[in-house]
Protein backbone atom coordinates (compact mmCIF):
# COMPACT_ATOMS: atom_id res chain seq x y z
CA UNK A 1 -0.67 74.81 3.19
CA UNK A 2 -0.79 75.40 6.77
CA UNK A 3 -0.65 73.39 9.72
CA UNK A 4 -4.29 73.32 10.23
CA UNK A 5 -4.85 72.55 6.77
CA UNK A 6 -2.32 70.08 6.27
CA UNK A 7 -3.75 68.01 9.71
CA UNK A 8 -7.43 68.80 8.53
CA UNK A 9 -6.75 67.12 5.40
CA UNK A 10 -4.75 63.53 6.82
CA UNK A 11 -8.01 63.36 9.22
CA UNK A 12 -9.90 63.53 5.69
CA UNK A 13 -7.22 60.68 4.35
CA UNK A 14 -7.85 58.64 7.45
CA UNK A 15 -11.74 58.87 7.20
CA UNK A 16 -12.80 58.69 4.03
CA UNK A 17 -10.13 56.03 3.36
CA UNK A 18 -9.56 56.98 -0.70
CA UNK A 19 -5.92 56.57 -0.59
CA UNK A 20 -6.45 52.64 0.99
CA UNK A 21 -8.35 51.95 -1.31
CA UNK A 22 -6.27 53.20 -4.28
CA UNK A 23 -3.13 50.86 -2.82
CA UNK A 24 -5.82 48.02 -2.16
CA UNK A 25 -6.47 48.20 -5.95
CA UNK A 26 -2.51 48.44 -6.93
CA UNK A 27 -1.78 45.53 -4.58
CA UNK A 28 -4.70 43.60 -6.15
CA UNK A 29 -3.28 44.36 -9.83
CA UNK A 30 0.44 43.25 -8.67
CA UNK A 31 -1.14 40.07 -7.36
CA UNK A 32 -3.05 39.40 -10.08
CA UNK A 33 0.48 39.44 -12.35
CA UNK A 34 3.49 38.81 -10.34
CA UNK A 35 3.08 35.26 -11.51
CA UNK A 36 3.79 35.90 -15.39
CA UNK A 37 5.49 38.72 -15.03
CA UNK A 38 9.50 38.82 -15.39
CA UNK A 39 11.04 38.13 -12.38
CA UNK A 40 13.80 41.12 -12.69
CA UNK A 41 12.88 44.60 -13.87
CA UNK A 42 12.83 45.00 -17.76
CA UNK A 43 15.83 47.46 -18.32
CA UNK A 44 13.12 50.31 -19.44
CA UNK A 45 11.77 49.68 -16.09
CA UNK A 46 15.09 50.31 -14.08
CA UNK A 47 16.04 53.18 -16.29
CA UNK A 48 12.31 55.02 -15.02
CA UNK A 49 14.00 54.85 -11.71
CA UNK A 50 14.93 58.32 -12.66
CA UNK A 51 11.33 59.92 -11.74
CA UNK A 52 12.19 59.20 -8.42
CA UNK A 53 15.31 61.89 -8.24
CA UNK A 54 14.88 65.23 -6.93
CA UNK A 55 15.11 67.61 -4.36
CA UNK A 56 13.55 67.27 -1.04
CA UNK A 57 9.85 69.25 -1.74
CA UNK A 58 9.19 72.62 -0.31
CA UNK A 59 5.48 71.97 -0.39
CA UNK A 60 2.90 69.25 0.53
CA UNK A 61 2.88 66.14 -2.57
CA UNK A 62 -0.98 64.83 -2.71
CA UNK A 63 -1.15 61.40 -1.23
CA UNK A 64 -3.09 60.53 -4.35
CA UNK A 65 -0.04 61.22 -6.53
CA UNK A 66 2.56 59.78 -4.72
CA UNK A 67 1.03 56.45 -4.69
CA UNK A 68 0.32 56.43 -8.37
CA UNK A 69 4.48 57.35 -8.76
CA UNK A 70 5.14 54.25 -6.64
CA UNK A 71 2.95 52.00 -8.27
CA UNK A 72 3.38 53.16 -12.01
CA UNK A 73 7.34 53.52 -11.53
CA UNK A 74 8.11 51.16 -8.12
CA UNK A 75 5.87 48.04 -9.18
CA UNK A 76 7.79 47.24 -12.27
CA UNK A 77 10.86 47.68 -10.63
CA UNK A 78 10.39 45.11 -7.47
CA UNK A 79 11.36 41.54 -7.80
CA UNK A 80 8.78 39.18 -8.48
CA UNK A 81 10.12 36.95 -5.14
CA UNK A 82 6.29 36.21 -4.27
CA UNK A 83 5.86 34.67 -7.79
CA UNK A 84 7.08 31.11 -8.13
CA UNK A 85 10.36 31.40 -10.02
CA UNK A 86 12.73 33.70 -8.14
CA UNK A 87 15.42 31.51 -6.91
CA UNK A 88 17.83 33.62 -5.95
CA UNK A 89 18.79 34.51 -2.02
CA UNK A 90 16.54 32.67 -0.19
CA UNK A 91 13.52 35.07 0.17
CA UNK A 92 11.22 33.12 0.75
CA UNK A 93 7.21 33.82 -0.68
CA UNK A 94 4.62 34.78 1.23
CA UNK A 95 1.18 33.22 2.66
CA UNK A 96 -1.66 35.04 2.24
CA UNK A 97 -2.89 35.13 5.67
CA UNK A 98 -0.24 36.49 6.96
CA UNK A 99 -0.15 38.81 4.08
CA UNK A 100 -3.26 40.18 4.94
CA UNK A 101 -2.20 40.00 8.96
CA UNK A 102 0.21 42.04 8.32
CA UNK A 103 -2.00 44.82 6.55
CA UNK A 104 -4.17 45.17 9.83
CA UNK A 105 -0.85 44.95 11.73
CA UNK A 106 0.47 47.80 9.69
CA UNK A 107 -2.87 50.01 10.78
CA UNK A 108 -2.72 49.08 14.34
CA UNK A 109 0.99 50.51 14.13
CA UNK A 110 2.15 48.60 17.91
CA UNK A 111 5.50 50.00 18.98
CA UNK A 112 6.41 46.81 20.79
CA UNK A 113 8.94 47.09 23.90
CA UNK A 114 6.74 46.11 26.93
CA UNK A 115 3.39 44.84 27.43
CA UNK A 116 2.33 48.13 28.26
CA UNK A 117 2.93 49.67 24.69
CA UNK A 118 1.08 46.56 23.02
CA UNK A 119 -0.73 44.06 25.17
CA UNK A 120 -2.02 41.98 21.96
CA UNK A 121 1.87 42.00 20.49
CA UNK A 122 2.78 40.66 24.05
CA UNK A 123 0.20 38.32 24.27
CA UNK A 124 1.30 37.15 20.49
CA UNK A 125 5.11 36.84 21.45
CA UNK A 126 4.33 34.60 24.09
CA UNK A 127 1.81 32.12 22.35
CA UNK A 128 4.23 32.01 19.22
CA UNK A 129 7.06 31.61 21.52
CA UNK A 130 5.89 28.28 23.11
CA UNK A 131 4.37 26.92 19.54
CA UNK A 132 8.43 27.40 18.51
CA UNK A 133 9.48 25.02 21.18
CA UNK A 134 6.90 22.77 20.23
CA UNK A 135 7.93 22.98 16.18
CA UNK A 136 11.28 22.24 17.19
CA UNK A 137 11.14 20.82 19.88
CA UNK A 138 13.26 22.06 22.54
CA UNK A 139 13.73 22.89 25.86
CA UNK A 140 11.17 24.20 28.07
CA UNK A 141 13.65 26.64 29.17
CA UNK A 142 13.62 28.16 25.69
CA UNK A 143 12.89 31.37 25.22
CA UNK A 144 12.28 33.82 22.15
CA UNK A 145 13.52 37.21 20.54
CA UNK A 146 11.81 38.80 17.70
CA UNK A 147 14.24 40.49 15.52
CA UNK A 148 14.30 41.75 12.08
CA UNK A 149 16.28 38.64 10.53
CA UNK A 150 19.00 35.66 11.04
CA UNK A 151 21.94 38.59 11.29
CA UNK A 152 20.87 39.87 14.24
CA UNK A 153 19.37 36.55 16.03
CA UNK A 154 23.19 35.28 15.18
CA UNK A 155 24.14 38.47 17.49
CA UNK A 156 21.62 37.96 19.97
CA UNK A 157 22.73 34.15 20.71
CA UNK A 158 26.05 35.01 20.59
CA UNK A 159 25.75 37.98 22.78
CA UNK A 160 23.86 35.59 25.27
CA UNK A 161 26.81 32.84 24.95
CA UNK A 162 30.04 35.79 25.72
CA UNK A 163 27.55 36.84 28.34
CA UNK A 164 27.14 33.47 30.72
CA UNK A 165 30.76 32.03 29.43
CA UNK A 166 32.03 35.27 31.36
CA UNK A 167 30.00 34.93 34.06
CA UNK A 168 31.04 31.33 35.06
CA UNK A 169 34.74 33.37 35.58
CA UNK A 170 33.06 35.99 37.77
CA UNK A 171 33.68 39.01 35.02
CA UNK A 172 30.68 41.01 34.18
CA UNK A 173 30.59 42.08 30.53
CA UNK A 174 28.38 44.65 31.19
CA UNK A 175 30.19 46.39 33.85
CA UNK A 176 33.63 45.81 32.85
CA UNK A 177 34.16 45.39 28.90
CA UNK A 178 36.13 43.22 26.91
CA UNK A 179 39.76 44.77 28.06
CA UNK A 180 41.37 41.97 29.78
CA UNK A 181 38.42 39.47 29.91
CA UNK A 182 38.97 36.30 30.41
CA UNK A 183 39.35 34.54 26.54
CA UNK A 184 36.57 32.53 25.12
CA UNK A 185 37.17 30.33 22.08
CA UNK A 186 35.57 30.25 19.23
CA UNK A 187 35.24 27.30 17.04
CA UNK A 188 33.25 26.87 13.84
CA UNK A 189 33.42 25.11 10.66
CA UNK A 190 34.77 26.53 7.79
CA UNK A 191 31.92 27.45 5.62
CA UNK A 192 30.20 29.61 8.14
CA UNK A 193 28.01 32.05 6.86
CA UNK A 194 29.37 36.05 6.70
CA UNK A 195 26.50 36.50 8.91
CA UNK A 196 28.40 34.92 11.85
CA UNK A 197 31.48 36.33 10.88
CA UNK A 198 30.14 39.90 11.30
CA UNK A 199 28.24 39.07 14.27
CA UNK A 200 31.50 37.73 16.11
CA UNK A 201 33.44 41.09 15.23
CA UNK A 202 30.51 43.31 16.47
CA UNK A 203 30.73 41.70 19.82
CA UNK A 204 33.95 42.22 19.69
CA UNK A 205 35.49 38.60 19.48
CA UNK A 206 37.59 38.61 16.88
CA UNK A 207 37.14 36.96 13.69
CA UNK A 208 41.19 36.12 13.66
CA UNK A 209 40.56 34.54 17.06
CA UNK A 210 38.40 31.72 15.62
CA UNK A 211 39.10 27.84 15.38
CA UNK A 212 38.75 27.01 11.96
CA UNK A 213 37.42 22.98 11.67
CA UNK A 214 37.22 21.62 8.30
CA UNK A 215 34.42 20.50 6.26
CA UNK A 216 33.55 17.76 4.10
CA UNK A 217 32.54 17.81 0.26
CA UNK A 218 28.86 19.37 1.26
CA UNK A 219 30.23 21.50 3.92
CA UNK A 220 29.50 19.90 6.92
CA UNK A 221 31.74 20.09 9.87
CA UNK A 222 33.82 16.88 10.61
CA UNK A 223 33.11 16.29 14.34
CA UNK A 224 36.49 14.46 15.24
CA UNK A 225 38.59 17.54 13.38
CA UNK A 226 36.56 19.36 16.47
CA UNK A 227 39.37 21.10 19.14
CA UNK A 228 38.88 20.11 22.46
CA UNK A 229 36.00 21.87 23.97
CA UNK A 230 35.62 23.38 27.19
CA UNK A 231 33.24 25.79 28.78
CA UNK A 232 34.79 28.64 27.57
CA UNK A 233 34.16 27.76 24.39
CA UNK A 234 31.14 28.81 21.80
CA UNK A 235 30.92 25.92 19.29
CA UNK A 236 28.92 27.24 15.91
CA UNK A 237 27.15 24.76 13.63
CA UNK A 238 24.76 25.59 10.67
CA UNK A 239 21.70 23.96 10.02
CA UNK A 240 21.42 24.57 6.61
CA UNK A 241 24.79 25.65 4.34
CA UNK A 242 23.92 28.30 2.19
CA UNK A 243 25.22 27.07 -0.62
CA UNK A 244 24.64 23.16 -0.66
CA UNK A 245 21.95 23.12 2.24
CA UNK A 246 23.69 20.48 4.53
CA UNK A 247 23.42 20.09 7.91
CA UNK A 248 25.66 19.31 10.41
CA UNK A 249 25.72 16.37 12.74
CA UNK A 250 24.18 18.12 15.85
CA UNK A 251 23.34 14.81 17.83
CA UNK A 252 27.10 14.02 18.02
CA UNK A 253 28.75 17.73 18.19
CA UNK A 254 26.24 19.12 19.85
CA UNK A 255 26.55 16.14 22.72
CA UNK A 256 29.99 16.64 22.71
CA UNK A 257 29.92 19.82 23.47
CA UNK A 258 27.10 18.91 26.33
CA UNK A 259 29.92 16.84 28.22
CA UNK A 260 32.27 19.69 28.19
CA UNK A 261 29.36 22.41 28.61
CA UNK A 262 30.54 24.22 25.77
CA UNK A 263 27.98 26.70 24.08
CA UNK A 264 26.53 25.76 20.53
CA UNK A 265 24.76 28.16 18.79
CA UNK A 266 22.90 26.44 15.95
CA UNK A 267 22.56 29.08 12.16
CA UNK A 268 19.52 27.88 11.04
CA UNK A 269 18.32 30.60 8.86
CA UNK A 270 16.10 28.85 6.60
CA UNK A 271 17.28 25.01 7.58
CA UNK A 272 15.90 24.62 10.94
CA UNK A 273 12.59 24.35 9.94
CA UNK A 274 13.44 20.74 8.61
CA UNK A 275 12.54 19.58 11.97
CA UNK A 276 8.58 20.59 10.96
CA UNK A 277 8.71 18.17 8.03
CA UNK A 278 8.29 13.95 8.92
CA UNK A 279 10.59 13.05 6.31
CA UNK A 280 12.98 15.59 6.80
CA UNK A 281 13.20 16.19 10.38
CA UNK A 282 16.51 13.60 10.17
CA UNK A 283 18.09 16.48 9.22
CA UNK A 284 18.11 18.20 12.42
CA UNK A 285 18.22 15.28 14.91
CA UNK A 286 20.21 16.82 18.24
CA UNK A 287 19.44 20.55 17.33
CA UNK A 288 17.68 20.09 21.05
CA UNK A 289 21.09 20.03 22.82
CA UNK A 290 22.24 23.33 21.76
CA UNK A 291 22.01 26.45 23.55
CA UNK A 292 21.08 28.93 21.48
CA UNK A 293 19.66 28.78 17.50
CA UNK A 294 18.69 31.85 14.79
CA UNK A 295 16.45 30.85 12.43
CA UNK A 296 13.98 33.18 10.23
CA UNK A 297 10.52 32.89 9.50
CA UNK A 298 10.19 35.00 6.34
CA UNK A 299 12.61 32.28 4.61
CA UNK A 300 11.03 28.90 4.63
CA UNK A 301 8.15 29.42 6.68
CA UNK A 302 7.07 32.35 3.96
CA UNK A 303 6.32 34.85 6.43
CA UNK A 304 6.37 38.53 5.28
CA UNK A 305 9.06 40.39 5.98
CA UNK A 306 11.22 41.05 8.42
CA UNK A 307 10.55 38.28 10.85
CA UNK A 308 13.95 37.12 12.32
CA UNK A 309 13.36 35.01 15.41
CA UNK A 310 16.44 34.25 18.50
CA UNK A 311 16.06 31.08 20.83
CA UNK A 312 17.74 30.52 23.72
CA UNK A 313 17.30 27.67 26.38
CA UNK A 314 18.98 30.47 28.82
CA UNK A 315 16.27 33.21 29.76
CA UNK A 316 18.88 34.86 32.26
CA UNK A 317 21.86 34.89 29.88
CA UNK A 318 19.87 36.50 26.64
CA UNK A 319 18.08 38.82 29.06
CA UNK A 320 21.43 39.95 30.45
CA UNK A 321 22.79 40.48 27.23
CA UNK A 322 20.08 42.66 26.33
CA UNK A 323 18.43 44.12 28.51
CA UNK A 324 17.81 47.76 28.83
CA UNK A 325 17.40 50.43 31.80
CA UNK A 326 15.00 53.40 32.45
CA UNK A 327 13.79 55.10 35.20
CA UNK A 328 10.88 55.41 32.18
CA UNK A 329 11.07 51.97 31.38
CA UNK A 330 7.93 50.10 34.05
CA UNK A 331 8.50 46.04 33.23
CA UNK A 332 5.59 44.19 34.45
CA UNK A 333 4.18 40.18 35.39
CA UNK A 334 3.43 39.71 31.36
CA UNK A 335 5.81 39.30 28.45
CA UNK A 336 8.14 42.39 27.83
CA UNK A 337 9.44 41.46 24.12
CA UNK A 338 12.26 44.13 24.57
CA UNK A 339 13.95 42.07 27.33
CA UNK A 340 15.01 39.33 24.52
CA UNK A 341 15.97 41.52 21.59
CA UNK A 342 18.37 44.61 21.57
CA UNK A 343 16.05 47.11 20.24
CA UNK A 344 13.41 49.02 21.94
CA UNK A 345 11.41 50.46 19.11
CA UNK A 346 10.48 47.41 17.50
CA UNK A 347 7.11 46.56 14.88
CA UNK A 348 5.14 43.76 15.85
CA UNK A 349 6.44 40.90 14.16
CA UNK A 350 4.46 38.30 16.05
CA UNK A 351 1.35 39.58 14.77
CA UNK A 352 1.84 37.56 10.93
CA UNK A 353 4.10 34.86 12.24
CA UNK A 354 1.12 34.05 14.67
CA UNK A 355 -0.88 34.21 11.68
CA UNK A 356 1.00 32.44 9.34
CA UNK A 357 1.73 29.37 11.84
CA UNK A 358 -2.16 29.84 12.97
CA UNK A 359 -3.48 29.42 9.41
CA UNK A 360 -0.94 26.35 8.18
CA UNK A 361 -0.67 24.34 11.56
CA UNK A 362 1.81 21.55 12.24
CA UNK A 363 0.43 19.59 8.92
CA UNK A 364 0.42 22.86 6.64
CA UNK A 365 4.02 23.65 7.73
CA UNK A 366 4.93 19.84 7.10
CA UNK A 367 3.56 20.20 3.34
CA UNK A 368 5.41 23.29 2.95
CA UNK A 369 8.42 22.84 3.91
CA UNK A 370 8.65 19.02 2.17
CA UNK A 371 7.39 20.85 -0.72
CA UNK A 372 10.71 23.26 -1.12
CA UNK A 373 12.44 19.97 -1.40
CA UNK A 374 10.07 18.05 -3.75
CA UNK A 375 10.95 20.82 -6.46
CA UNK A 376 14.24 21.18 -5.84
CA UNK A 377 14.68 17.14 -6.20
CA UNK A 378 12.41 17.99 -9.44
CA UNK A 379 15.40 20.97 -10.54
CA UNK A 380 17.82 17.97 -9.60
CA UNK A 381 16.48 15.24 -11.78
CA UNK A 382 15.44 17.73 -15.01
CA UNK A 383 19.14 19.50 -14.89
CA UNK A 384 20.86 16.12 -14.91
CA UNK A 385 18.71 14.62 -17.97
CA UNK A 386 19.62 17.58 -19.62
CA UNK A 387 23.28 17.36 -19.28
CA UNK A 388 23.94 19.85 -16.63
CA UNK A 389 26.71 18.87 -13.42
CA UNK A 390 24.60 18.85 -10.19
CA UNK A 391 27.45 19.30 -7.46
CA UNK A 392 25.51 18.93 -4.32
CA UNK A 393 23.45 16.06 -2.40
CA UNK A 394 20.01 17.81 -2.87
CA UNK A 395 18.97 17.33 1.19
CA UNK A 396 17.15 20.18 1.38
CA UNK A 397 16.00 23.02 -1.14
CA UNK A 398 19.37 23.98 -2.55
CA UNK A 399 20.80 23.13 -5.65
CA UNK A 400 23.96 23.64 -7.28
CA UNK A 401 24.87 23.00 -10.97
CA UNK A 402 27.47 23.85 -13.49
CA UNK A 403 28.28 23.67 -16.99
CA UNK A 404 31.41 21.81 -18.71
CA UNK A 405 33.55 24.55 -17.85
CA UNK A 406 33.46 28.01 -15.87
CA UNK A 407 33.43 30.32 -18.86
CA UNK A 408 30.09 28.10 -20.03
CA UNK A 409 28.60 28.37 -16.49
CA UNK A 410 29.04 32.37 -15.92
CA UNK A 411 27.75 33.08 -19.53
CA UNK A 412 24.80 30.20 -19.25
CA UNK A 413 24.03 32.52 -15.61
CA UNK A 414 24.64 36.13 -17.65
CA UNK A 415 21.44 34.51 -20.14
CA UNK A 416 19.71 32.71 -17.18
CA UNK A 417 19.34 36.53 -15.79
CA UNK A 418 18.87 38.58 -18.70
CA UNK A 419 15.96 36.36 -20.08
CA UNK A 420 14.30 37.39 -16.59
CA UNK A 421 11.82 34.18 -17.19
CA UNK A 422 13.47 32.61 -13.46
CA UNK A 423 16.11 34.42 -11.84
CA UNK A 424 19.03 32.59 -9.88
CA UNK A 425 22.52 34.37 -8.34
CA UNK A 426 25.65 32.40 -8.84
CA UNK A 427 28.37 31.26 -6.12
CA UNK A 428 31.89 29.60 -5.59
CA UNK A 429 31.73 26.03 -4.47
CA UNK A 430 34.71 24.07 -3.85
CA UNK A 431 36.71 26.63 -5.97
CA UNK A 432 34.19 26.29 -8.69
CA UNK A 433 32.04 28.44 -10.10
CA UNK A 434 28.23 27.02 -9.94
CA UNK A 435 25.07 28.15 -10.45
CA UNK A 436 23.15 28.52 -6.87
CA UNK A 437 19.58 27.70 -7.06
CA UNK A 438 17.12 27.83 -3.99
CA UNK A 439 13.62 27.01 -3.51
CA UNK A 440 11.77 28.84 -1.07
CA UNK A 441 8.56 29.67 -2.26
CA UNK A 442 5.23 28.06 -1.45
CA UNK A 443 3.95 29.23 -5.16
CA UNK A 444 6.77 27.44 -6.52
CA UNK A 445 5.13 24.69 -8.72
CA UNK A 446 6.27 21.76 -11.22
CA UNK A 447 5.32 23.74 -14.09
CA UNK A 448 7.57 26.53 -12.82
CA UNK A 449 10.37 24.44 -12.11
CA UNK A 450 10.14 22.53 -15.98
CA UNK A 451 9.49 26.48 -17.25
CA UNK A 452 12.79 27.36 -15.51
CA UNK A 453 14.52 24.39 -16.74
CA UNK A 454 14.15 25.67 -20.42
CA UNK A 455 15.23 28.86 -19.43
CA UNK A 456 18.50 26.90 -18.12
CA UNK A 457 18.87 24.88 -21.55
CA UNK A 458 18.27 27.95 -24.23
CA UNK A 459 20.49 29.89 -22.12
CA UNK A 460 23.07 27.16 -22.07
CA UNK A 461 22.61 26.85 -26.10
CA UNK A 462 22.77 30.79 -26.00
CA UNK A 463 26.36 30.78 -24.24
CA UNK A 464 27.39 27.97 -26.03
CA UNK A 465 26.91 29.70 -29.48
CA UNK A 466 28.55 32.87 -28.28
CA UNK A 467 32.10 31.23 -26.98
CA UNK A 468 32.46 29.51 -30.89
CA UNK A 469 32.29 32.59 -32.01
């Protein structure tokens, strides 16, 4: 095919719109099954993974056909997170508004660095921005990133924190580099997430360098274990442990850290959005006093992905951090989302978390997010009348349960997972091996938790049966 013929026939594709249509009609059939079907690939499934292999083409593949591969051999093979039994990382579902935001997003195609390479993402950023402050309410100062998840909002606040904790000692990180800065301490409890951990070696801190504090039995920093804090120091607290779900006590560390104008940078990857939720928001009393806090919105808030959000209650400190140069680059009096994140290339992400906020307001994010926890207080109470160990105070949507013994628990998991009915990852906790269940789906109903439960108990019998043997 030539090059004439090759553009003449993607003008056809864009105008008589077949190939749309043909993924509208395999997106309507996955919706219309994801529910009942298994929530991990049948083996058969993973093993047609195969068609996939081969050599780059020489010559142009119909648009037509490749679809049809994806969907007959791709479909089977996804996980069903958008059903109501996947339980594993916390994926969170999806709502269908911003579902279908995100399909007109994906045709308007916004490269999204400055206002004048997408006016309507700009516009977006900044109305989504302020209605952030206002769900969690925090500073006016606050400002937002849009990133592609938690793991690099972790890196933004953090960059942001070395950046002004430098600059109080008159040493420019971005002129002079880390060799012989000034020190800055880093203290954090010891169940933080690898997340932070990677983040603080990227910026070069040093993951030997950090201040280990203990935790309690949910994994919650004890505040008077705390070092002595100083304004050199970045203090990290989680809001939201991925294992048990607690949260720290941010009205007392984080306002002891105010008095010695320490940093705190707040991990709230799927846990800050407690404070949307009346009954909950308890949870996250003080989360105001931090500095800086990551949270994402395709966890809890079921946002498509990736939607990773950074705050920070210092504009000039993230901005410094970040901030790129260009004799290309023309900043102007709107919103420039490129001056908050590091990358410059960067899809419009605002576009379906506008949406999805738009469509559920401050009452549909309140029933949704009090909803995780409703079921996962249902997996608490069904588990226990059926004789399993829950190990964790269920605050939030996480729930951890074992067996009688370890060699009970890993083979009840191996069955939980192979019957594919609900699908759940396992985890250490306390130096025991538990079963690690989280609820993050809005789909997630009563009659899938009880439906999972059973899984849970003819597994058990399952593993039981096979260690008499």
């Amino acid at each position: 095919m030539t090059e004439k013929q090759l553009k003449k026939q993607m003008l056809k594709e864009m105008e008589d719109k077949e190939i749309f249509n043909q993924v509208k009609d395999y997106a309507f059939e996955y919706a219309d099954t994801v529910r009942e079907r298994n929530v991990f690939p049948l083996q058969q499934a993973l093993e047609n993974l195969k068609y996939f292999e081969e050599d780059i083409p020489n010559h142009n593949t119909p648009a037509t056909e490749l679809l049809k591969l994806l969907h007959k051999y791709g479909s089977p093979t996804t996980i069903a997170q958008i059903g109501g039994r996947y339980f594993g990382l916390v994926n969170g579902g999806i709502i269908p508004a911003g579902l279908a935001a995100k399909w007109l997003n994906d045709f308007w195609d916004q490269n999204t660095p400055l206002f004048a390479t997408s006016p309507i993402a700009s516009a977006l950023e900044t109305v989504v921005e302020k209605w952030l402050r206002q769900l969690f309410n925090l500073p006016a100062s606050t400002v937002a990133g849009f990133v592609s998840g938690t793991s690099m909002g972790i890196l933004c606040g953090l960059a942001a924190a070395r950046y002004r904790i430098l600059k109080r000692q008159n040493w420019d990180i971005n002129q002079r580099g880390l060799i012989n800065a000034p020190v800055i301490r880093i203290i954090s409890g010891r169940q933080a997430h690898a997340t932070v951990l990677k983040a603080i070696a990227l910026l070069g801190l040093g993951i030997e360098n950090i201040e280990w504090v203990d935790v309690d039995d949910q994994g919650r920093i004890i505040a008077n274990k705390i070092p002595g804090l100083d304004q050199n120091t970045i203090l990290l607290l989680q809001a939201g442990n991925v294992n048990s779900g607690s949260f720290d006590s941010f009205d007392e560390t984080c306002g002891m850290a105010q008095k010695k104008n320490a940093w705190v940078h707040i991990d709230g990857a799927f846990g800050l959005w407690a404070a949307c939720s009346g009954k909950l928001n308890h949870l996250t009393r003080g989360i105001e006093k931090a500095n800086s806090w990551s949270v994402d919105g395709h966890k809890t808030l079921n946002t498509p992905y990736d939607c990773g959000i950074v705050l920070c209650n210092d504009k000039e400190a993230l901005v410094s951090a970040l901030q790129a140069t260009g004799s290309y680059i023309v900043y102007g009096e709107n919103r420039d989302g490129m001056l908050y994140t590091p990358e410059m290339s960067r899809r419009a992400r605002a576009v379906e978390l506008w949406a999805t906020i738009k469509y559920l307001g401050r009452e549909g994010i309140d029933h949704l997010v009090y909803g995780l926890h409703l079921r996962a207080k249902q997996f608490e109470k069904e588990l226990s009348l059926n004789g399993f160990r829950v190990l964790n105070e269920v605050v939030f949507n996480q729930v951890l349960i074992a067996c009688d013994d370890e060699n009970e628990t890993k083979k009840t998991l191996k069955e939980i997972q192979e019957q594919r009915i609900c699908w759940c990852g396992g985890s250490q906790w306390l130096g025991t091996q538990v079963i690690r269940i989280s609820v993050c789906s809005w789909v997630t109903s009563e009659e899938d938790v009880s439906r999972s439960v059973k899984s849970f108990l003819s597994a058990r019998k399952k593993a039981r049966e096979s260690l008499m043997v």
